[in-house]
Protein backbone atom coordinates (compact mmCIF):
# COMPACT_ATOMS: atom_id res chain seq x y z
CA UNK A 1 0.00 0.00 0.00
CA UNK A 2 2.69 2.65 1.03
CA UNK A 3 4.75 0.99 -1.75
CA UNK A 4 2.16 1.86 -4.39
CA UNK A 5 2.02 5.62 -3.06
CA UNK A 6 5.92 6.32 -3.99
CA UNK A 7 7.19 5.19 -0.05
CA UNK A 8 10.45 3.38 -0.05
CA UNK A 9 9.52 0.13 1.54
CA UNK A 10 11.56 -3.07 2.94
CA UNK A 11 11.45 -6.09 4.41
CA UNK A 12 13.18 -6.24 7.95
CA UNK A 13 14.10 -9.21 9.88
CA UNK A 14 13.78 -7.67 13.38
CA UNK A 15 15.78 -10.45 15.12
CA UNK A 16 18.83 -9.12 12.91
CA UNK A 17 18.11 -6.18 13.95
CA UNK A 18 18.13 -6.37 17.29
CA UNK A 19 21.62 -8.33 17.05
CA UNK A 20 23.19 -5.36 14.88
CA UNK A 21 26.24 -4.16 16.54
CA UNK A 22 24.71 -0.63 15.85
CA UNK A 23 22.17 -1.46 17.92
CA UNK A 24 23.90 -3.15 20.71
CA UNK A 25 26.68 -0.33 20.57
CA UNK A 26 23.19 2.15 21.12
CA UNK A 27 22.07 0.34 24.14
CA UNK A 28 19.00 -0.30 22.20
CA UNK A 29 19.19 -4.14 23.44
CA UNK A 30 19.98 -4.60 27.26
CA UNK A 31 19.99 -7.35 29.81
CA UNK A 32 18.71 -6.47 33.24
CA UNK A 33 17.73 -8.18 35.94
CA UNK A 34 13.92 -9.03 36.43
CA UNK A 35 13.18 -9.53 40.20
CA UNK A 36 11.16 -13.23 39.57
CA UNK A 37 12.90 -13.87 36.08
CA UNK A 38 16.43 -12.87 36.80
CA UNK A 39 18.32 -11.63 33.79
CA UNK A 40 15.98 -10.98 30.88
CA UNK A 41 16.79 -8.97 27.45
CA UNK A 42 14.80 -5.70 26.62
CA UNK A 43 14.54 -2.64 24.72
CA UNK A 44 16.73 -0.02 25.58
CA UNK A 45 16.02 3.51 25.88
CA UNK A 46 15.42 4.84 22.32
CA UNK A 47 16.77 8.64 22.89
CA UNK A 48 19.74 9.51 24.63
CA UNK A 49 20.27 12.28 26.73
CA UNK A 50 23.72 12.81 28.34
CA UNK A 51 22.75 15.29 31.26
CA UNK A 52 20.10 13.13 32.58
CA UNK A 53 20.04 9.18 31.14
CA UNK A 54 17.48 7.08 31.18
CA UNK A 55 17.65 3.72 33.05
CA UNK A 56 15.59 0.10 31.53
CA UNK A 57 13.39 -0.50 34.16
CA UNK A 58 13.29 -4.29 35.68
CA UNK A 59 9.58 -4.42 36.23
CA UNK A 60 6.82 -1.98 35.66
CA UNK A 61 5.72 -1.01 38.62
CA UNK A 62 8.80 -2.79 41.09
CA UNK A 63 9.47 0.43 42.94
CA UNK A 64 5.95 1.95 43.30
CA UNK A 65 5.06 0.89 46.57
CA UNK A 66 8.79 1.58 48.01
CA UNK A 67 8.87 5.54 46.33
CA UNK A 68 5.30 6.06 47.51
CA UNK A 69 6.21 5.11 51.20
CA UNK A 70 9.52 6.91 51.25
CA UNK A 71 6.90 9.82 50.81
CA UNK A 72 4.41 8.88 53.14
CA UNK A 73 2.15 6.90 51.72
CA UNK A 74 0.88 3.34 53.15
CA UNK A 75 -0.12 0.36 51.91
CA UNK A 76 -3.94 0.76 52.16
CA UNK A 77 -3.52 4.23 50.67
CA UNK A 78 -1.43 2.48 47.31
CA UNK A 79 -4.17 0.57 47.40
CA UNK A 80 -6.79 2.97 46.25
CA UNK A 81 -4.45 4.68 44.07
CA UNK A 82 -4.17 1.06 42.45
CA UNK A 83 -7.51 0.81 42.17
CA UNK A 84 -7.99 3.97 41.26
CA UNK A 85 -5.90 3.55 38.43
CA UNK A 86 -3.60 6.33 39.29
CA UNK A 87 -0.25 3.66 39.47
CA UNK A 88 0.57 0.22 39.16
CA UNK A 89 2.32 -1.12 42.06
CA UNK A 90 3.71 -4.73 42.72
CA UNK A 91 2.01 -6.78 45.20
CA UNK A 92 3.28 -5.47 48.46
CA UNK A 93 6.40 -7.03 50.20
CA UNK A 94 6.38 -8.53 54.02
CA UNK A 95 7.97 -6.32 56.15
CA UNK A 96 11.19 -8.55 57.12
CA UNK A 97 11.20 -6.83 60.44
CA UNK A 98 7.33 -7.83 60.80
CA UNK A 99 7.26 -11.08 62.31
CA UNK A 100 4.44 -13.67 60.71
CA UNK A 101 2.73 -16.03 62.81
C-alpha cells in the first residue's frame, strides 16, 4: 500500500536487527535483571540524553510501593491509588522486620 504511493519500503528481519552491533553499541538491546525472572533482554532507551540518562526498568511497577512510602504513603492508601488507576504497584512485600505467625 505505502509501496504503491511512492514510499520506499523493505522487508526487515527484526531479530537481525536487534543483534546489529549498531544497535547493541546504542544500548537499544539490554539485559537487566527481572526480580522473579532474573536476567531478561529488553529494549533499551530509544533517545539519549547525556545530562540526565534514562535507566531500563526491571519491572513496571517494582518500585511503586517503596517511592510512595519513602513519601508517606501506606499500603492501604497504594491501594486505592491502584484501584484507582492512578499507578501500578507490585504486590506489596512482608515487612522482614514484621514477624508472621
Amino acid at each position: 500500500m505505502l509501496a504503491d504511493m511512492g514510499a520506499e519500503v523493505i522487508k526487515v528481519d527484526m531479530l537481525q536487527a536487534l543483534a546489529d552491533p549498531q544497535t547493541l553499541a546504542r544500548e537499544m538491546v539490554v539485559e537487566v535483571e527481572h526480580s522473579t525472572l532474573g536476567p531478561v533482554k529488553t529494549l533499551g532507551i530509544p533517545v539519549k540524553f547525556s545530562a540526565t540518562p534514562g535507566k531500563v526498568r526491571t519491572h513496571y511497577g517494582e518500585h511503586t510501593r517503596e517511592v510512595l512510602r519513602e513519601h508517606g504513603f501506606e499500603d492501604q492508601e497504594i491501594d486505592a491509588f491502584e484501584q484507582d488507576g492512578a499507578v501500578v504497584a507490585a504486590p506489596p512485600k512482608p515487612n522482614p522486620r514484621q514477624r508472621v505467625a
